[in-house]
N, C-alpha and C. Protein backbone atom coordinates (compact mmCIF):
# COMPACT_ATOMS: atom_id res chain seq x y z
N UNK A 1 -41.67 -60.83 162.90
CA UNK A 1 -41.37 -60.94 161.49
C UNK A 1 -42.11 -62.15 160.95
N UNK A 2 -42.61 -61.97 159.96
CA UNK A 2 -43.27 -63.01 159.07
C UNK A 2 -42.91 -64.28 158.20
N UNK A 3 -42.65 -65.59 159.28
CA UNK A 3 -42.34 -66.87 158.80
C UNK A 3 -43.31 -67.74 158.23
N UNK A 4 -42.86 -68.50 156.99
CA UNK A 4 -43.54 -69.41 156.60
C UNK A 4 -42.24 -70.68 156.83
N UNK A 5 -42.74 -71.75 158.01
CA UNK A 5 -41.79 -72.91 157.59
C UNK A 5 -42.37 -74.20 157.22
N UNK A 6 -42.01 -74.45 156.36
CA UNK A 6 -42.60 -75.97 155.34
C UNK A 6 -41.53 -76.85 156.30
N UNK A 7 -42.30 -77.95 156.44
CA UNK A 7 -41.32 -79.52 156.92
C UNK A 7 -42.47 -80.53 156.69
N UNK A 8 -41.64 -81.93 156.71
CA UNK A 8 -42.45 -83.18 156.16
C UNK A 8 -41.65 -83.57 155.06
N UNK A 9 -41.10 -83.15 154.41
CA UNK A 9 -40.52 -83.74 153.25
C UNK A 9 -39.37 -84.92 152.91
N UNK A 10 -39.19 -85.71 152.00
CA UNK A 10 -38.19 -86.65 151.98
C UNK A 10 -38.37 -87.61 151.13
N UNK A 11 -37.57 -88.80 151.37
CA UNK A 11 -37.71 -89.72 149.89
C UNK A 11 -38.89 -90.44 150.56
N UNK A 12 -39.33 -90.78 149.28
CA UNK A 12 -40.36 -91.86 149.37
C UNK A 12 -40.81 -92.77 148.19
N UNK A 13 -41.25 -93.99 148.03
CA UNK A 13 -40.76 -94.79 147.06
C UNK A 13 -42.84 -94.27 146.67
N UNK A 14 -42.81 -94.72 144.95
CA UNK A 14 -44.06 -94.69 144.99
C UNK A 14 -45.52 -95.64 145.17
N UNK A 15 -46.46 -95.02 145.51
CA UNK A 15 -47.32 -95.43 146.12
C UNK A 15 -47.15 -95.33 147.65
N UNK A 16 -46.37 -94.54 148.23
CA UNK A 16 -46.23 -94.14 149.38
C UNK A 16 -46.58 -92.80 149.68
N UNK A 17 -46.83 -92.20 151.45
CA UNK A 17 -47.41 -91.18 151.67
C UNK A 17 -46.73 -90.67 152.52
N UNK A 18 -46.41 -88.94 152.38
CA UNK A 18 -46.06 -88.20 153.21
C UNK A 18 -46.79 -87.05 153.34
N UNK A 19 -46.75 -86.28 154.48
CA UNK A 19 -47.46 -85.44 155.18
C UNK A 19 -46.33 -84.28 155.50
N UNK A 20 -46.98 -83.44 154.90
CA UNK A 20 -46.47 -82.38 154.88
C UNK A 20 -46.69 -80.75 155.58
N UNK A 21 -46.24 -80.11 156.68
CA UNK A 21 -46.66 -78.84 157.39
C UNK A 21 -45.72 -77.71 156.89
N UNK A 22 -47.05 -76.73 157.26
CA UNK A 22 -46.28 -75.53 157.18
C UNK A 22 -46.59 -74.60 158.48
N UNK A 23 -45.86 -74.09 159.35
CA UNK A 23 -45.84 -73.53 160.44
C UNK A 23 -45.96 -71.94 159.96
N UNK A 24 -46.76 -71.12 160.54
CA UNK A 24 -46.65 -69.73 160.10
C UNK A 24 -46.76 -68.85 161.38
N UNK A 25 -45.87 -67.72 161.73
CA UNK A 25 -46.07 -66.87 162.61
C UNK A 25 -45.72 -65.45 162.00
N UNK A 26 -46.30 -64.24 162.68
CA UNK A 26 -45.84 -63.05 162.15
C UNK A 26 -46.62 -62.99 161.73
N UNK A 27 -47.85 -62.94 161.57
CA UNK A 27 -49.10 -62.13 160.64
C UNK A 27 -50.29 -63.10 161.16
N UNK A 28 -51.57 -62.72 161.06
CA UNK A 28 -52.83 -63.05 161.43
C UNK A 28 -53.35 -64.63 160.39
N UNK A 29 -52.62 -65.41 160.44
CA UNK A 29 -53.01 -66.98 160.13
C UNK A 29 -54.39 -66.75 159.24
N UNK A 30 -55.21 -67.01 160.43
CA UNK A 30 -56.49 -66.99 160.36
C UNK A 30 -57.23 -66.00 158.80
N UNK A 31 -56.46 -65.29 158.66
CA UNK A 31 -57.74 -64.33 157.69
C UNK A 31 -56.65 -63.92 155.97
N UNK A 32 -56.12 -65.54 156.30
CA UNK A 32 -55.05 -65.20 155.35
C UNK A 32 -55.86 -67.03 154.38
N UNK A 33 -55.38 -67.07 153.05
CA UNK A 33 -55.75 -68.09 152.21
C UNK A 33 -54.58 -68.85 152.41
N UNK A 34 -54.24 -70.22 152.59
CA UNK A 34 -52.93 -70.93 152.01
C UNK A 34 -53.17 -71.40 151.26
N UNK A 35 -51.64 -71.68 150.42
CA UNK A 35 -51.75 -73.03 149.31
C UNK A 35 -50.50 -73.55 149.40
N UNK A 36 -50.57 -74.90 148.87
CA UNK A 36 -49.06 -75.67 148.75
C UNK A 36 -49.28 -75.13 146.95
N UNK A 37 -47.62 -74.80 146.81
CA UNK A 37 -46.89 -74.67 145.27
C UNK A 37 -45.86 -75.85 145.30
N UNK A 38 -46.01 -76.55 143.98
CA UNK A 38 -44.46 -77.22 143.73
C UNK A 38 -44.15 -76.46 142.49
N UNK A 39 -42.48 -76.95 142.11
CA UNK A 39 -41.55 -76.73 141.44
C UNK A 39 -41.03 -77.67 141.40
N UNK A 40 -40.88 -78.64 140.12
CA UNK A 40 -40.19 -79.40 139.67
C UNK A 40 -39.08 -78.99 138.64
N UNK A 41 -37.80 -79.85 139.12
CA UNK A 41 -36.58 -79.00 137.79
C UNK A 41 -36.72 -79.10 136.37
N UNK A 42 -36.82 -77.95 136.03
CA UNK A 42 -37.27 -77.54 135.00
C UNK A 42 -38.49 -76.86 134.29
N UNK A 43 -39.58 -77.13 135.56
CA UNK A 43 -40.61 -76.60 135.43
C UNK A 43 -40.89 -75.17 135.97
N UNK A 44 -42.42 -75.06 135.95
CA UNK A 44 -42.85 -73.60 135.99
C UNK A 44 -43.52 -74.17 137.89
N UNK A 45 -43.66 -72.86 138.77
CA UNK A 45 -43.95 -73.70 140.07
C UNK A 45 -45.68 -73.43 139.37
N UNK A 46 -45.92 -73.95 139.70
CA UNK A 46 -47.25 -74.98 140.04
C UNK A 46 -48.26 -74.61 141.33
N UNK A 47 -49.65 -74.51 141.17
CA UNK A 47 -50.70 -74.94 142.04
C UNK A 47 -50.69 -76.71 142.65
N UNK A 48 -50.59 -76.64 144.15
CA UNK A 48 -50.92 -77.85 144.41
C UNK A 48 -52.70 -77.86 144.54
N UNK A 49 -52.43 -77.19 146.07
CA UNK A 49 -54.09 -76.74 146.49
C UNK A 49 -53.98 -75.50 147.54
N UNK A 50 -55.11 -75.22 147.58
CA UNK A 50 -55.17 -73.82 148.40
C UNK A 50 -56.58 -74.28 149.23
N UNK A 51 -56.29 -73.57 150.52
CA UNK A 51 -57.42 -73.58 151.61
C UNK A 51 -57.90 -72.01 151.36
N UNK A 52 -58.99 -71.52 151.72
CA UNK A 52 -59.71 -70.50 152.10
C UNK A 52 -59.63 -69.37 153.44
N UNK A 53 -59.83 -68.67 153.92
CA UNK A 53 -59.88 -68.41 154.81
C UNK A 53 -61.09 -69.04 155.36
N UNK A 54 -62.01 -69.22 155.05
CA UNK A 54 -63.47 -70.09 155.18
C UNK A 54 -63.15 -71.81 155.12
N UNK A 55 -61.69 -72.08 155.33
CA UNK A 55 -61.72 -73.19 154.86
C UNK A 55 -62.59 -74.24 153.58
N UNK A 56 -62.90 -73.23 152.63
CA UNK A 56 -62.95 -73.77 151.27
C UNK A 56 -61.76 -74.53 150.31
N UNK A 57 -61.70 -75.53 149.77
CA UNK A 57 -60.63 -76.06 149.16
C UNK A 57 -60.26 -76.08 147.83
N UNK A 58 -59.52 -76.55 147.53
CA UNK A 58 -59.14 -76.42 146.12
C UNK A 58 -57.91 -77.13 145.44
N UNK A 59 -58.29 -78.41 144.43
CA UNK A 59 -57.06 -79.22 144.41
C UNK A 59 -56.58 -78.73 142.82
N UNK A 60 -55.30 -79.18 142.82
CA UNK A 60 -55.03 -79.39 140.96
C UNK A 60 -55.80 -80.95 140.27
N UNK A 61 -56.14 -80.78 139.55
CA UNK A 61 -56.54 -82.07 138.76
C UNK A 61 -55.37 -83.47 139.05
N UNK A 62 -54.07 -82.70 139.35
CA UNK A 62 -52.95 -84.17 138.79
C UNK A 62 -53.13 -84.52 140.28
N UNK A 63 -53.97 -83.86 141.58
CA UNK A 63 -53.50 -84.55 142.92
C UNK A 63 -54.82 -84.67 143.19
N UNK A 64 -56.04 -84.43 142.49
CA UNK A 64 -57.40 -84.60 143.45
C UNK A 64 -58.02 -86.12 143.68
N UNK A 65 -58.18 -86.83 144.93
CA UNK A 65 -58.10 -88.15 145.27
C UNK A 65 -56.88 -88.83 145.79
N UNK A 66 -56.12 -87.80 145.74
CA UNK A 66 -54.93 -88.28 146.88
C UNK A 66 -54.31 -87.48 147.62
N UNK A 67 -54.46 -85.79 147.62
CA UNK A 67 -53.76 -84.77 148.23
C UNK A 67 -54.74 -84.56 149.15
N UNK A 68 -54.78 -84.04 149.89
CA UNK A 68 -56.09 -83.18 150.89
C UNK A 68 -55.00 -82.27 151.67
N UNK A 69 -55.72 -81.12 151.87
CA UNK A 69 -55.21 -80.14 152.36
C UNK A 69 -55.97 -79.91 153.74
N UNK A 70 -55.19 -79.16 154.53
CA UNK A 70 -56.34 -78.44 155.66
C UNK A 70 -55.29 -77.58 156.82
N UNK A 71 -56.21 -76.94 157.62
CA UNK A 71 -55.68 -75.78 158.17
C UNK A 71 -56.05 -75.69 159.85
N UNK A 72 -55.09 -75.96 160.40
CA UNK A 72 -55.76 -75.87 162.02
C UNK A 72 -55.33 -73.89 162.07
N UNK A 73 -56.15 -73.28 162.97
CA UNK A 73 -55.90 -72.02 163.35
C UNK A 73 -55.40 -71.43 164.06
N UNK A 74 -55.89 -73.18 165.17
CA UNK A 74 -55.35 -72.48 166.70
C UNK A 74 -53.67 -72.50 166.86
N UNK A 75 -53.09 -73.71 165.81
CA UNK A 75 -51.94 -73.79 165.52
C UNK A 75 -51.40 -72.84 164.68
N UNK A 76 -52.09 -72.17 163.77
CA UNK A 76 -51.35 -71.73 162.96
C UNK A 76 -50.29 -72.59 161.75
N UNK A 77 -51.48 -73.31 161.80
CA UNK A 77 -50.29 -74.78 160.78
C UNK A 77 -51.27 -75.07 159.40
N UNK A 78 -50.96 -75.28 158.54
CA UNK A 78 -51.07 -76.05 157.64
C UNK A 78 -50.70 -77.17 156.87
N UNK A 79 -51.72 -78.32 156.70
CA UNK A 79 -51.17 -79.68 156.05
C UNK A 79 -51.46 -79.70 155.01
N UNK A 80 -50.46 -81.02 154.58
CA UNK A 80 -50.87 -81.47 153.45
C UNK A 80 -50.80 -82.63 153.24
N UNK A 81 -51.86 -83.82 153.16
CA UNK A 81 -51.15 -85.13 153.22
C UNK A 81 -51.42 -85.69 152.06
N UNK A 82 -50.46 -86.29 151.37
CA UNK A 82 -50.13 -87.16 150.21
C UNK A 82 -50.12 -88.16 150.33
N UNK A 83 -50.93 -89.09 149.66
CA UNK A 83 -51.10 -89.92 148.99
C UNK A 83 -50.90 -90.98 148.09
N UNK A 84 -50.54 -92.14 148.05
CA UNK A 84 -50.15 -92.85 146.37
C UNK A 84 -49.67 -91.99 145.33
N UNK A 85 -48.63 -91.79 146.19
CA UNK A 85 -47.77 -90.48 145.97
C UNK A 85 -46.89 -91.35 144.89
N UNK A 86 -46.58 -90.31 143.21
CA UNK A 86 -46.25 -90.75 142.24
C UNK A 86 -44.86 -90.37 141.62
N UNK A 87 -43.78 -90.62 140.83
CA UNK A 87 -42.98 -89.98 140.33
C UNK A 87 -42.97 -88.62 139.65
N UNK A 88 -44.02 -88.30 140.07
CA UNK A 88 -44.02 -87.00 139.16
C UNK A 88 -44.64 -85.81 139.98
N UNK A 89 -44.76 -86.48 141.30
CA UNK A 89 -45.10 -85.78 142.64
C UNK A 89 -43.47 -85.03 143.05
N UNK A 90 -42.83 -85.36 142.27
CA UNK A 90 -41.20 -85.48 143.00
C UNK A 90 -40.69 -83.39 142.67
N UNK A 91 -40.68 -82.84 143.48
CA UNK A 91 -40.62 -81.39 143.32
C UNK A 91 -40.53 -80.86 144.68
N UNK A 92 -40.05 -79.44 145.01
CA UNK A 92 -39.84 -78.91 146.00
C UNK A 92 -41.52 -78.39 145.93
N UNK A 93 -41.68 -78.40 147.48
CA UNK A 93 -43.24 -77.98 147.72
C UNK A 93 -42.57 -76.62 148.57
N UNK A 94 -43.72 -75.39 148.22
CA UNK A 94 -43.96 -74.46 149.10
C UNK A 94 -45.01 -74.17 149.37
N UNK A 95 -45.49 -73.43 150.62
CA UNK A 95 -46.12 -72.90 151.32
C UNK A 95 -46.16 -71.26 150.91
N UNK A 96 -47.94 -70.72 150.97
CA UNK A 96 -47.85 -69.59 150.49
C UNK A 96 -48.99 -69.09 151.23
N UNK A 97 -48.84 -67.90 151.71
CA UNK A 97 -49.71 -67.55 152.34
C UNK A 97 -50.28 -65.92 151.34
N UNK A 98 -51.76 -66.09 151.41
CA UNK A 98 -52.12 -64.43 150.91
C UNK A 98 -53.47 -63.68 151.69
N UNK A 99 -52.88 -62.75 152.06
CA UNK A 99 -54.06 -61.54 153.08
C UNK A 99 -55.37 -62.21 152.06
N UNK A 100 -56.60 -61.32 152.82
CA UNK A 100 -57.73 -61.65 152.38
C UNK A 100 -58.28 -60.68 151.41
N UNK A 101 -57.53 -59.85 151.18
CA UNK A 101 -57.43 -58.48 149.85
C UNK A 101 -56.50 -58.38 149.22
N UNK A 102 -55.65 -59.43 149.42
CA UNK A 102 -54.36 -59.67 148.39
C UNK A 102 -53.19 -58.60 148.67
N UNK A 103 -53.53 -58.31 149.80
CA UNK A 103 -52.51 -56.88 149.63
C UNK A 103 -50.82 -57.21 150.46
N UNK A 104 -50.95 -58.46 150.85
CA UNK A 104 -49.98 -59.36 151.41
C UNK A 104 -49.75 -60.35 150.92
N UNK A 105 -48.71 -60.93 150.72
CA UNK A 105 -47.90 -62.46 149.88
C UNK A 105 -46.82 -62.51 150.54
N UNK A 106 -47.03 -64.03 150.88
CA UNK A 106 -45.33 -64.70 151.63
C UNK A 106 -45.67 -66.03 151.10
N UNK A 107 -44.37 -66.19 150.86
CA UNK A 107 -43.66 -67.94 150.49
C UNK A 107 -42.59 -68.50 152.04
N UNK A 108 -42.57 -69.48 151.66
CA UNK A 108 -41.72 -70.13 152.75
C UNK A 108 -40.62 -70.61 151.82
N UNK A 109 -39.78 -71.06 152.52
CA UNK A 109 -38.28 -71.97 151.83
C UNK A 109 -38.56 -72.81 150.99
N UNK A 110 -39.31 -73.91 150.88
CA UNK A 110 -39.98 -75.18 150.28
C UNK A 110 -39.14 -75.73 151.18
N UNK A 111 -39.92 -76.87 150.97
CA UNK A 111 -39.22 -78.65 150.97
C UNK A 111 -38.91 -79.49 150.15
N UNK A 112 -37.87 -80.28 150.10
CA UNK A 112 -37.96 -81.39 148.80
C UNK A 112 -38.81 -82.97 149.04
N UNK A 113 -39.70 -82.71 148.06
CA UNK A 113 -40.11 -84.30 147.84
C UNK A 113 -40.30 -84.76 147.03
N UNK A 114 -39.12 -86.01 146.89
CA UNK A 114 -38.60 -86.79 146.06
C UNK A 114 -39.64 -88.28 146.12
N UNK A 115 -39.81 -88.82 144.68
CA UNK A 115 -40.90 -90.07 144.85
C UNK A 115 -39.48 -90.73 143.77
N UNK A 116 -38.82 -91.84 144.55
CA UNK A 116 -38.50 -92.85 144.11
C UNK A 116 -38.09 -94.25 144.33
N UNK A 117 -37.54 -95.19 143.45
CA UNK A 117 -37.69 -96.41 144.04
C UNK A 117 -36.30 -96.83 144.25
């Protein structure tokens, strides 16, 4: 069966960094795109960044120069490490995985990460 599990998450004051994984089993990793989504309360969820199956990248404007993303295969994992990480970083992050023809979509649980002092 097809898991996405997000972990890494927690408080953190700002200008601090956490690192964030997502573990995936149940479907072919490799030939699938990820991206981290947040959701902040009240908001709409959000693009963080997305990897490629080619490992091509892709940030949002509000995280590029402090997010980086990336994808080991042999693990089947995906990171995300943050950066001068800000109050407005503060949102549940998910993990999303999509086939390479779109004809598959999975989310994971999220995580919460909270930026405060």
């Amino acid at each position: 069966q097809v898991q996405l599990v997000e972990s890494g998450g927690g408080l953190v004051q700002p200008g601090g960094s956490l690192r964030l994984s997502c573990a995936a089993s149940g479907f072919t990793f490799s030939s699938y795109a990820m991206s981290w989504y947040r959701q902040a309360p009240g908001k709409e969820r959000e693009l963080v960044a997305d990897i490629s199956a080619g490992f091509r990248t892709n940030y949002a404007d509000s995280v590029k120069g402090r997010f980086t993303i990336s994808r080991d295969n042999s693990k089947n994992t995906m990171d995300l490490q943050m950066n001068s990480l800000k109050f407005e970083d503060t949102a549940v992050y998910y993990c999303k995985a999509v086939e390479r023809f779109a004809r598959y979509t999975y989310w994971g649980q999220g995580t919460q990460v909270t930026v405060s002092s």
